[in-house]
N, C-alpha and C. Protein backbone atom coordinates (compact mmCIF):
# COMPACT_ATOMS: atom_id res chain seq x y z
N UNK A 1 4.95 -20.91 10.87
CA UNK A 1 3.90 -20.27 11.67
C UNK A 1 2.83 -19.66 10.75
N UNK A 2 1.99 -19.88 10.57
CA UNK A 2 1.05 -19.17 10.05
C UNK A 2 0.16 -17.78 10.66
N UNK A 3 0.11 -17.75 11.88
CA UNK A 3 0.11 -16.55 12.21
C UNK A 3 0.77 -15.41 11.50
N UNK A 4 1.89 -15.41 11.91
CA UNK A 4 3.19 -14.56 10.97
C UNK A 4 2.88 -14.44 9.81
N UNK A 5 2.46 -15.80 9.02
CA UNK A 5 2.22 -15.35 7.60
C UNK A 5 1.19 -14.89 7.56
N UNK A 6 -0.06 -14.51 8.15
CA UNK A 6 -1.03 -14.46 7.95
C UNK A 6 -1.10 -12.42 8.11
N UNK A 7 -0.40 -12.45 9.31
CA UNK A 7 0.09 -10.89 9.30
C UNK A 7 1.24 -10.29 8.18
N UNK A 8 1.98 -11.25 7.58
CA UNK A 8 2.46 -10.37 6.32
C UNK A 8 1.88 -10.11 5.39
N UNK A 9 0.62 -10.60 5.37
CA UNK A 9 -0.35 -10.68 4.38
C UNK A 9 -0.85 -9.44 4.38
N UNK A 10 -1.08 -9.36 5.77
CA UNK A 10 -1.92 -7.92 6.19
C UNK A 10 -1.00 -6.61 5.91
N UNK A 11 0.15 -6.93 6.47
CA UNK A 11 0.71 -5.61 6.41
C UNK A 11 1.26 -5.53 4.57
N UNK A 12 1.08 -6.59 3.95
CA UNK A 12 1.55 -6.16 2.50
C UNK A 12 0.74 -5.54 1.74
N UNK A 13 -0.64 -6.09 2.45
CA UNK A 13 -2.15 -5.49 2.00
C UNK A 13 -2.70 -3.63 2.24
N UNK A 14 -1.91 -3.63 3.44
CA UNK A 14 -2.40 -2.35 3.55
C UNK A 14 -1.05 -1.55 2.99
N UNK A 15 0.25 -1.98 2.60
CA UNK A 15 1.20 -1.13 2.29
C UNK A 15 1.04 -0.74 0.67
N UNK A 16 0.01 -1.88 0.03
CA UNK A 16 -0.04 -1.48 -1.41
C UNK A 16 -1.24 -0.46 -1.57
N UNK A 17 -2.16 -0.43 -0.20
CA UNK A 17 -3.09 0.22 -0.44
C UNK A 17 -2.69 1.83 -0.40
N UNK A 18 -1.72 1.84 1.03
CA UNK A 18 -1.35 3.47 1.05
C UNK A 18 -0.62 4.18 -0.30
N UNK A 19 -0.11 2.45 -0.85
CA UNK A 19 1.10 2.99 -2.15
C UNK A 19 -0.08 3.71 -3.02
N UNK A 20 -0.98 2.75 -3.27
CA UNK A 20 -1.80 3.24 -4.48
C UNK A 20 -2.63 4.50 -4.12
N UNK A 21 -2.98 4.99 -3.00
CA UNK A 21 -3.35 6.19 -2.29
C UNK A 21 -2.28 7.37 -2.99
N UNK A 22 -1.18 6.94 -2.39
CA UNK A 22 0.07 7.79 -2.60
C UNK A 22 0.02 8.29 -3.96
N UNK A 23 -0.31 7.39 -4.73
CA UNK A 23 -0.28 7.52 -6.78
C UNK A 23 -1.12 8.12 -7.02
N UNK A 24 -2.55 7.90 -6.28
CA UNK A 24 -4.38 9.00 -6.78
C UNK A 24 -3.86 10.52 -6.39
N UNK A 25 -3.04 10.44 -5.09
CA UNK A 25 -2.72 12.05 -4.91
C UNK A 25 -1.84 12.46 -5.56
N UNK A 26 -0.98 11.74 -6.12
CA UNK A 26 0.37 12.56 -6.98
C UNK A 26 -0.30 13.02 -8.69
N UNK A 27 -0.92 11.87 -8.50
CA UNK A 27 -1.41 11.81 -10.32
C UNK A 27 -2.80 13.38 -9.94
N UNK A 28 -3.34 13.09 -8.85
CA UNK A 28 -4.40 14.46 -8.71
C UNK A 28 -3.88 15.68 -8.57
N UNK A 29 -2.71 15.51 -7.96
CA UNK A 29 -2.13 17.11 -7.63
C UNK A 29 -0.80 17.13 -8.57
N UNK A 30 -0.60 16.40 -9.31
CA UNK A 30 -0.32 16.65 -10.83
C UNK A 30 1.83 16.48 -10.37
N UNK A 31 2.28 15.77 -9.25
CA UNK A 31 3.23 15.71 -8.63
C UNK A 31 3.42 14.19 -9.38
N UNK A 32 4.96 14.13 -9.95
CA UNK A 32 5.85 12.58 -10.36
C UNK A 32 5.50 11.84 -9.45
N UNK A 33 5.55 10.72 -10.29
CA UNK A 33 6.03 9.10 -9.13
C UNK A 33 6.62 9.37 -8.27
C-alpha cells in the first residue's frame, strides 16, 4: 500500500522533528539527553 507508506513517512518526519525540538530545549535549558 503506499498510502500507509506514505503516512509512515509522515509520522517518522514529524517524530524526528519533535525529537530534535526536544534536544534545542534540553541543550538550552542546560538539562541531559
Amino acid at each position: 500500500m503506499r498510502v500507509t507508506t506514505f503516512f509512515y513517512i509522515i509520522i517518522a518526519n514529524n517524530a524526528l522533528r519533535v525529537h530534535e525540538k526536544i534536544r534545542y530545549v534540553g541543550a538550552v535549558t542546560g538539562t541531559p539527553d
